[in-house]
Protein backbone atom coordinates (compact mmCIF):
# COMPACT_ATOMS: atom_id res chain seq x y z
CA UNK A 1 16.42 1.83 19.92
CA UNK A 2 16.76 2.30 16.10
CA UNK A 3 13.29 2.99 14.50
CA UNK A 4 11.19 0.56 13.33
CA UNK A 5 7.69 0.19 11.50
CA UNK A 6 4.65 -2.24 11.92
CA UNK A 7 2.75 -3.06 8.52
CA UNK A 8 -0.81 -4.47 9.87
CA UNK A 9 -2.53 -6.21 7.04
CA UNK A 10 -2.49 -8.79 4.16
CA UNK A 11 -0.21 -11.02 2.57
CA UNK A 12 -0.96 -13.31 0.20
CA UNK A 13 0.21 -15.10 -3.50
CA UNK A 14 -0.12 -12.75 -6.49
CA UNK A 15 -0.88 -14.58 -9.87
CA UNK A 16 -0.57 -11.60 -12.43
CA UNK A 17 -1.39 -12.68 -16.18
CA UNK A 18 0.11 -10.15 -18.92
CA UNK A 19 -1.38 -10.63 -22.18
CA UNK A 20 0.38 -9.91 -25.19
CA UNK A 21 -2.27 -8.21 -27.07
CA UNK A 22 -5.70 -6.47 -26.22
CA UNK A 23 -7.76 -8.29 -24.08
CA UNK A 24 -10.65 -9.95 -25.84
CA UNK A 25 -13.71 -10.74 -23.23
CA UNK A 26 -14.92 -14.13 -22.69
CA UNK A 27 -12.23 -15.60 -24.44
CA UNK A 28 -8.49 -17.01 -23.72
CA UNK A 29 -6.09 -14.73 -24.32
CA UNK A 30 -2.31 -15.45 -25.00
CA UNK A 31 -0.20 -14.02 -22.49
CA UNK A 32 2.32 -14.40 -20.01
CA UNK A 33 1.40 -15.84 -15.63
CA UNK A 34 3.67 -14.63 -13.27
CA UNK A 35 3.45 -15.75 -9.58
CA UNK A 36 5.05 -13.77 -6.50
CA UNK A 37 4.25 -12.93 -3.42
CA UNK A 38 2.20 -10.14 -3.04
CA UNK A 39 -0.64 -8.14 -0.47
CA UNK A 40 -0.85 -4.55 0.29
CA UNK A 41 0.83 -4.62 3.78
CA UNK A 42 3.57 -7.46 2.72
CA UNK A 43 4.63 -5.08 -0.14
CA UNK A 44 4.52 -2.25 1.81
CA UNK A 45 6.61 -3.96 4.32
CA UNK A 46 9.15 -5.07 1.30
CA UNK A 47 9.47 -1.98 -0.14
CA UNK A 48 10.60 -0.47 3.18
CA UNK A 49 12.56 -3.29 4.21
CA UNK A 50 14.61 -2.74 1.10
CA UNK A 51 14.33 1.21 1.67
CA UNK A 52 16.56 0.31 4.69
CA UNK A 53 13.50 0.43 7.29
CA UNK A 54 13.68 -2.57 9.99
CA UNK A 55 9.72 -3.32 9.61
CA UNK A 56 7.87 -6.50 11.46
CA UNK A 57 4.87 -7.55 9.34
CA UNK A 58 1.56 -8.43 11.22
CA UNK A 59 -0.33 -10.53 9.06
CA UNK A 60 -2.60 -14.32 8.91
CA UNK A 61 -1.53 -16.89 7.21
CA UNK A 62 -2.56 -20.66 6.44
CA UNK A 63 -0.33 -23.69 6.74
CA UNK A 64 -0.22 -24.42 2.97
CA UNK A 65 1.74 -23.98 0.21
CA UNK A 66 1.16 -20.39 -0.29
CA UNK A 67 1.63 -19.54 3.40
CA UNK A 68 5.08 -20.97 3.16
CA UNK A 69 6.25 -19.10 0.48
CA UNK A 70 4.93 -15.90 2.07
CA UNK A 71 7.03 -17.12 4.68
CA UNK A 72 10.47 -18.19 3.33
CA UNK A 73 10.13 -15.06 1.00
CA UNK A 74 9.90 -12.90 4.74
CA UNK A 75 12.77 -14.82 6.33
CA UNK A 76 14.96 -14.04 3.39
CA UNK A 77 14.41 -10.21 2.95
CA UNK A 78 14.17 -10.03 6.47
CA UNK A 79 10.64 -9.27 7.30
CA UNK A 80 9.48 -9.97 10.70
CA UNK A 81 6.72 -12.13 11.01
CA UNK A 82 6.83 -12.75 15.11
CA UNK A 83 3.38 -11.04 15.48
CA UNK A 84 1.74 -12.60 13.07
CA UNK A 85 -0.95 -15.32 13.00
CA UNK A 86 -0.42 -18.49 12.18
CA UNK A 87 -3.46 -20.86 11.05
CA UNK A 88 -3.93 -24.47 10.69
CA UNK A 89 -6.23 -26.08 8.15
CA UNK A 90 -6.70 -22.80 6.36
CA UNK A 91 -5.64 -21.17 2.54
CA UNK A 92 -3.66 -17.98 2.79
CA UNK A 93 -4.54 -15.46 0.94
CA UNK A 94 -4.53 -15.39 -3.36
CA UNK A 95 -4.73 -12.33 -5.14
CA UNK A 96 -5.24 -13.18 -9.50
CA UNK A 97 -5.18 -10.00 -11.79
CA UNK A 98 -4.97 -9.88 -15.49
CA UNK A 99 -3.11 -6.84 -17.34
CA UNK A 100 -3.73 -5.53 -20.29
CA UNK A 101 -1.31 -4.97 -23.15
CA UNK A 102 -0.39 -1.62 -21.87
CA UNK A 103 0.24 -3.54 -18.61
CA UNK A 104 -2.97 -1.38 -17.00
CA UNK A 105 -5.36 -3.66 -14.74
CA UNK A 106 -7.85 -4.87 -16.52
CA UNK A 107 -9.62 -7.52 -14.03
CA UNK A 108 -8.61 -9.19 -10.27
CA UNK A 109 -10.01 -10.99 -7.51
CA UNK A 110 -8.76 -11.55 -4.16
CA UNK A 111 -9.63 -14.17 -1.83
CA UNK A 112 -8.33 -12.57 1.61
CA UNK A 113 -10.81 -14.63 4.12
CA UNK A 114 -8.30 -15.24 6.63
CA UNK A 115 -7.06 -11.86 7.11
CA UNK A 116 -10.33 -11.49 9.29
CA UNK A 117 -8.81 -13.53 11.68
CA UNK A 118 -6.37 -10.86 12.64
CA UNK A 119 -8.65 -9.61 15.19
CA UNK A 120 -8.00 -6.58 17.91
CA UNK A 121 -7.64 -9.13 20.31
CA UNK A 122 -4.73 -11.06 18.92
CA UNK A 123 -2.96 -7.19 18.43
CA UNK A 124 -3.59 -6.84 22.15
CA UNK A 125 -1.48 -9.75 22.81
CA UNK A 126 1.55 -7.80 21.20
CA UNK A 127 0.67 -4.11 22.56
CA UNK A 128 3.60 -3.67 24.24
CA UNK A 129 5.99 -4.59 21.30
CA UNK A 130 3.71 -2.39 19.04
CA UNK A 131 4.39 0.45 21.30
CA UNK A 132 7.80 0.45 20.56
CA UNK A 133 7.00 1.03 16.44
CA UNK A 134 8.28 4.46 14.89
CA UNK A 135 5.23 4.59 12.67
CA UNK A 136 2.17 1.67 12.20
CA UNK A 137 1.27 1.32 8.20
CA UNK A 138 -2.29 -0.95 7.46
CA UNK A 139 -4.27 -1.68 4.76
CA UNK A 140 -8.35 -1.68 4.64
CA UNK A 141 -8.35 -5.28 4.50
CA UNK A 142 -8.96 -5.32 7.99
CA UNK A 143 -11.61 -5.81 9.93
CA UNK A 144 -13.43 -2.03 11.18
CA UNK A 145 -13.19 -2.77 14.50
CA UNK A 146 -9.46 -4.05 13.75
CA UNK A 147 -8.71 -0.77 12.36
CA UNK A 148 -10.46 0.93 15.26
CA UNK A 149 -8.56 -0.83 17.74
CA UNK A 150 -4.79 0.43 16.26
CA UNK A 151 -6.60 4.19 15.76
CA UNK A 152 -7.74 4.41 18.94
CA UNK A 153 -4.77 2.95 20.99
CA UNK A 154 -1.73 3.78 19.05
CA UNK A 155 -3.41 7.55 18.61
CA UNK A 156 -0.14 9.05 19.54
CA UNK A 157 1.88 7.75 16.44
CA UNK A 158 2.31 8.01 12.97
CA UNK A 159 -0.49 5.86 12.13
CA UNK A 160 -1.03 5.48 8.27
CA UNK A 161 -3.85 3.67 6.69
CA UNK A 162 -4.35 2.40 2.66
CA UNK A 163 -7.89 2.40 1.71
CA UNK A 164 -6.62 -1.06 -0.94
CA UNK A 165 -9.92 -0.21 -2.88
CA UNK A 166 -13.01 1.15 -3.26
CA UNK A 167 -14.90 -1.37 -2.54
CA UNK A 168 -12.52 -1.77 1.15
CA UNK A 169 -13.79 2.09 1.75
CA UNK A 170 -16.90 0.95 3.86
CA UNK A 171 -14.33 -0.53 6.35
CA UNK A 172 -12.79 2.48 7.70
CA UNK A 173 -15.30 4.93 6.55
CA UNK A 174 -16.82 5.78 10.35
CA UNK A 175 -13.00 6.17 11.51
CA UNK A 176 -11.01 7.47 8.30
CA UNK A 177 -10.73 10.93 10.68
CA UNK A 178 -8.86 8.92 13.11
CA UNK A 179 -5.85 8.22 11.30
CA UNK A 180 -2.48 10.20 10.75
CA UNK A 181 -2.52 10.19 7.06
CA UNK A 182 -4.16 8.53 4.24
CA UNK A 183 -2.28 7.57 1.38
CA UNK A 184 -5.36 6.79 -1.14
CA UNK A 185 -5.88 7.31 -5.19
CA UNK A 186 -8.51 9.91 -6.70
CA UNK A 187 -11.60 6.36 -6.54
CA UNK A 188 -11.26 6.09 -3.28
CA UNK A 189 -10.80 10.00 -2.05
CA UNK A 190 -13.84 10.66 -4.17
CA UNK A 191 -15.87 7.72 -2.67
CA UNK A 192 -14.22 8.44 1.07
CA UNK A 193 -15.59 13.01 0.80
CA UNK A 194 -18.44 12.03 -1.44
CA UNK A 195 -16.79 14.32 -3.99
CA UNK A 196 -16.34 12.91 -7.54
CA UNK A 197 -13.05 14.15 -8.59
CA UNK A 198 -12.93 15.36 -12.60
CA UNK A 199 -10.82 18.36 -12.24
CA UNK A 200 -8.55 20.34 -9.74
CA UNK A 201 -11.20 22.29 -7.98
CA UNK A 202 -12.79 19.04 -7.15
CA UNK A 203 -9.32 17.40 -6.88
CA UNK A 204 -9.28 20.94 -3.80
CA UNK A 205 -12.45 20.21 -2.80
CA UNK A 206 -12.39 16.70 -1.88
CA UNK A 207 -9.09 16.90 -0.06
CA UNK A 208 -10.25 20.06 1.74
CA UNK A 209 -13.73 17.76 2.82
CA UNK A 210 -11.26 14.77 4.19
CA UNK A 211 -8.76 16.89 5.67
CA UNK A 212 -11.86 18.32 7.99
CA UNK A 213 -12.19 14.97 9.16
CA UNK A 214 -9.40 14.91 11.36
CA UNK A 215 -6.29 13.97 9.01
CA UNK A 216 -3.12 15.82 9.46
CA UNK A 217 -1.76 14.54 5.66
CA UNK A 218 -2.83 13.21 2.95
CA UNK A 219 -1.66 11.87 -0.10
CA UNK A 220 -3.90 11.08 -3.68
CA UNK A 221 -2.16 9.15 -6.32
CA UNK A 222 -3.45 10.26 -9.62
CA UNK A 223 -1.95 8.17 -12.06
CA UNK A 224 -0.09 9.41 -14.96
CA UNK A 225 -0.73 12.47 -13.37
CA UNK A 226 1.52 12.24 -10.18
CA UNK A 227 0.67 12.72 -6.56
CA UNK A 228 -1.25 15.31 -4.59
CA UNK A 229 -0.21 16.36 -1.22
CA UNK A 230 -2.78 18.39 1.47
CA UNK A 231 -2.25 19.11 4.93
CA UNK A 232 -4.07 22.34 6.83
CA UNK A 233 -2.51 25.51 5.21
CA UNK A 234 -0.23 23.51 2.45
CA UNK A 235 -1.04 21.98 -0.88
CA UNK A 236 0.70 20.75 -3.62
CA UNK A 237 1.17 18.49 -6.84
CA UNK A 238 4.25 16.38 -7.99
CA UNK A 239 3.93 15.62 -11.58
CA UNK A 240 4.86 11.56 -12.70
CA UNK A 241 7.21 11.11 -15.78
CA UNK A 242 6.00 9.34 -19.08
CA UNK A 243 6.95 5.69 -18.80
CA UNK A 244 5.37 2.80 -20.21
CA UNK A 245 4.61 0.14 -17.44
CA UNK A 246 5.21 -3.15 -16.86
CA UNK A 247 3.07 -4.10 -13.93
CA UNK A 248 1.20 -1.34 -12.53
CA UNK A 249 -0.04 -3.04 -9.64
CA UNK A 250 2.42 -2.52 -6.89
CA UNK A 251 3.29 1.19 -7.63
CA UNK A 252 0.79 1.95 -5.15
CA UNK A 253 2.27 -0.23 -2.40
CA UNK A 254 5.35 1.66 -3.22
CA UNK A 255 4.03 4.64 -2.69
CA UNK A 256 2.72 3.91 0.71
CA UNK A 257 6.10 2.48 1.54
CA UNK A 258 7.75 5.80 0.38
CA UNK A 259 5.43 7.93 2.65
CA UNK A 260 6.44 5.68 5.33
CA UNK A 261 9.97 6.34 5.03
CA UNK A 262 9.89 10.11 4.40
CA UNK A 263 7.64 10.47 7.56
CA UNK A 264 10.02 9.02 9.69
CA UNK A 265 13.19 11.13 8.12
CA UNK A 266 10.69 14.20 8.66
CA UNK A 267 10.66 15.43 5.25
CA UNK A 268 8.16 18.40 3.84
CA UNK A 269 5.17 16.59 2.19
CA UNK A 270 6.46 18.08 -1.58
CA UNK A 271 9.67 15.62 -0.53
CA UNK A 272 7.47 13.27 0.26
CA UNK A 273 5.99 12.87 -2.58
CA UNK A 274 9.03 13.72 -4.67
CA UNK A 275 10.54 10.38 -3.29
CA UNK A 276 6.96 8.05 -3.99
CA UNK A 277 7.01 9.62 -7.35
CA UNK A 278 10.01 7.79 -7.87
CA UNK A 279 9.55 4.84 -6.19
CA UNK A 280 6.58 4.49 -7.80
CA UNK A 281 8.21 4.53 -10.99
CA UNK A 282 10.80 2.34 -10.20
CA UNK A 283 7.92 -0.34 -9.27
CA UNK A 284 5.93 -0.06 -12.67
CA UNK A 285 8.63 -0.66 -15.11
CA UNK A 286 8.98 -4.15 -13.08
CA UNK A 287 7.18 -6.98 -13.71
CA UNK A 288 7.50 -7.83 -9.99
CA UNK A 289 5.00 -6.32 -8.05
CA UNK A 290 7.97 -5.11 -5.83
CA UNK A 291 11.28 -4.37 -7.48
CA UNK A 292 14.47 -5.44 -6.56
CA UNK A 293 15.65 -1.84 -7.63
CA UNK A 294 13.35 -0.39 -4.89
CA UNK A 295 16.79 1.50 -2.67
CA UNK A 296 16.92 5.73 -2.06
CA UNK A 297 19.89 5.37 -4.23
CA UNK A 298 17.55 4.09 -7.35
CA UNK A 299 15.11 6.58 -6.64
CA UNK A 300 17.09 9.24 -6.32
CA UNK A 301 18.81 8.36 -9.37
CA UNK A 302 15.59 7.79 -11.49
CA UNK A 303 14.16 11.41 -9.91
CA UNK A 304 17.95 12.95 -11.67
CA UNK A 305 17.28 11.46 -14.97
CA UNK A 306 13.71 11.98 -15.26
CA UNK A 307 14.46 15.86 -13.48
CA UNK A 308 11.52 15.87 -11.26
């Protein structure tokens, strides 16, 4: 059976505003509103789809307006959505963020409600198919005991978990040992090994305090500064080239999606990272929050010119 990858988590309508000049609080800004479809685990489950990886998506959705678009946008990339849950008389999820003029973040709010009802027992109803999955990717949207369920049960794969936020840490703090890998950025490592990261020895000692948890990998986006790799007995950082972005919010989606595909072709973690680096790039000079560039030919390409 060819591999294959479960992505356990949200999906939902991104409404990204860009404004054309710095922000000025508690005013209106002039700018530009984009709409797309968006969520940690539906990007993740784009990007890889469009990496080449057959992926099913296991998310909730509502039966409105936004749930169908989540929906025809999945039958026409070819997403899987057969294990998902489908809910009547409810809003799927809506994620709003406003960028700032360097095209940074500056503000969002999700309203991800339903994704609760994507409980442990509606993943037990599908246990056998997700036996079959290469590698299971989630996001910390979840519910804990959600999270706890795939640890537990599908201990024996490549599971891979993205924290989302800070703020999403407390789900998965009891069982963030259980996991394969993390793929998380320097906020939520330092939140996740109580160590506030401000340098490399802290940057050392954080991922040193996590991997003692019970990871095998792990993976810190830094930003303009690239990505750090740790597993027992092998560290490493991959620099990011200077670019000036677009969108930053999906870069880390990409990421995750890029660790995804690396683990399942078996690359070193340097590779790894090599690879996210660049797909990472690819995804911020985009003002979609997943590119249509997003192939290993692009990346590869983009990792020649920019000689990392």
């Amino acid at each position: 059976m060819k591999e294959w990858v479960a992505s356990i988590g949200a999906s939902n309508i991104d409404i990204h505003g860009f404004s054309e000049e710095p922000l000025f609080a508690k005013d209106s800004n002039p700018g530009m509103i984009h709409t797309c479809p968006g969520g940690v685990s539906r990007n993740i489950s784009e990007n890889l789809v469009r990496l080449g990886v057959p992926t099913k998506l296991v998310t909730a959705l509502g039966d409105d307006l936004n749930g169908d678009r989540i929906r025809q946008s999945c039958q026409s990339l070819g997403i899987d959505l057969s294990m998902s849950v489908e809910l009547k008389d409810r809003n799927s999820s809506t994620y709003m963020a406003i960028m700032d003029s360097d095209g940074e973040m500056a503000l969002a709010l999700s309203d991800m409600r339903i994704l609760d009802e994507l409980t442990a027992l509606h993943l037990k109803k599908h246990h056998s198919t997700l036996m079959n999955a290469s590698a299971i990717v989630m996001d910390a949207g979840l519910l804990p005991e959600t999270m706890a369920y795939v640890s537990e049960t599908y201990s024996s794969k490549k599971t891979i978990l993205d924290p989302v936020s800070v703020k999403k840490c407390y789900r998965m703090e009891k069982i963030t040992g259980q996991f394969y890998c993390l793929k998380l950025n320097k906020l939520e490592a330092s939140y996740l090994s109580g160590i506030t990261i401000v340098n490399k020895e802290t940057l050392k000692s954080a991922a040193r305090k996590l991997l003692s948890f019970g990871l095998q990998r792990l993976y810190i986006t830094l930003g303009k500064e690239g990505i750090y790799y740790a597993e027992p007995g092998n560290t490493g950082l991959v620099p990011a080239p200077a670019v000036k972005p677009v969108n930053a919010t999906g870069a880390g989606d990409a990421v995750s999606a890029a660790v995804v595909y690396g683990e399942l072709q078996k690359w070193t973690m340097k590779d790894i990272s090599r690879f996210a680096i660049g797909a990472a790039t690819i995804t911020i000079v985009s003002s979609e929050t997943v590119s249509d560039r997003m192939n290993p030919e692009e990346i590869n390409l983009i990792l020649k010119e920019k000689m990392l």
